[in-house]
Each structure stands twice: as structure tokens, then as C-alpha cells.
C-alpha atoms as a PDB file:
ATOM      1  CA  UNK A   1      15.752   4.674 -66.534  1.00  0.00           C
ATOM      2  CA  UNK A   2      15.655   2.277 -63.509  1.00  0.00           C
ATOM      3  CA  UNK A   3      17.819  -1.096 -64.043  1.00  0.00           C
ATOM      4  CA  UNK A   4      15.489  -2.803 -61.891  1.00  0.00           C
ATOM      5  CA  UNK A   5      12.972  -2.728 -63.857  1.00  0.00           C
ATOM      6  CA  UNK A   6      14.934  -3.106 -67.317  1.00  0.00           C
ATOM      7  CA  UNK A   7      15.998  -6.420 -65.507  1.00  0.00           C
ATOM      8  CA  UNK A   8      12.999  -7.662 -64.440  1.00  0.00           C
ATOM      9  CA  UNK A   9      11.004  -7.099 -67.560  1.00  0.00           C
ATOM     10  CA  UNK A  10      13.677  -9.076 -69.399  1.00  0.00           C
ATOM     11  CA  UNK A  11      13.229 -11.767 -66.275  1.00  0.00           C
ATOM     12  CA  UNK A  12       9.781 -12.230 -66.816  1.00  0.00           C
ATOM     13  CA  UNK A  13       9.626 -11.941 -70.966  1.00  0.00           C
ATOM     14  CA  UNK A  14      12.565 -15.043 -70.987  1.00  0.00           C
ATOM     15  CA  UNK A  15       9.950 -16.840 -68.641  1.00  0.00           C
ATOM     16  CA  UNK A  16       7.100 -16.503 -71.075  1.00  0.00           C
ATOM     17  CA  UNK A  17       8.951 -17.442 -74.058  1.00  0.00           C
ATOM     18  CA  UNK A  18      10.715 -20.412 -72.093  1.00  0.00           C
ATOM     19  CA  UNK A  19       6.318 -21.577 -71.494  1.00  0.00           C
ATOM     20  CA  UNK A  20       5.715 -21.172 -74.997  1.00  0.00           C
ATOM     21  CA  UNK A  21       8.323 -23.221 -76.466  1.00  0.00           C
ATOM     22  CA  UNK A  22       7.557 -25.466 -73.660  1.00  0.00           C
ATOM     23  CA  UNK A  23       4.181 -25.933 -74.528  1.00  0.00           C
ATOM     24  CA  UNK A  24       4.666 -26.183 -77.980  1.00  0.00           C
ATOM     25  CA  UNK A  25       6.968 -29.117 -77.802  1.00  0.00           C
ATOM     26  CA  UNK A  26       3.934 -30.660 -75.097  1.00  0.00           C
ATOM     27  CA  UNK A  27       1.456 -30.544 -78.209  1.00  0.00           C
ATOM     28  CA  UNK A  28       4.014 -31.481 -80.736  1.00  0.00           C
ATOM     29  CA  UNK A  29       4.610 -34.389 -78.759  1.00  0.00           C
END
């Protein structure tokens, strides 16, 4: 198991769901 990678899944998977609730408050608004 390499931590790097653990940590830079996570990195990029709280990105995405930080763009989708972004973009859902865009077309709620």
C-alpha cells in the first residue's frame, strides 16, 4: 500500500465533490 497514492486519490476525489456541489449551487442559483 503506498500513502502517496492513498493521499492523492483522496486529494483529487474532495476536488470533484467540492465542483459538484459547486455547480449545483451555480444552477440552483
Amino acid at each position: 500500500m503506498v500513502q502517496k497514492d492513498v493521499m492523492n486519490h483522496f486529494k483529487s476525489w474532495r476536488r470533484n465533490m467540492m465542483l459538484l456541489s459547486i455547480s449545483r449551487v451555480m444552477s440552483l442559483s
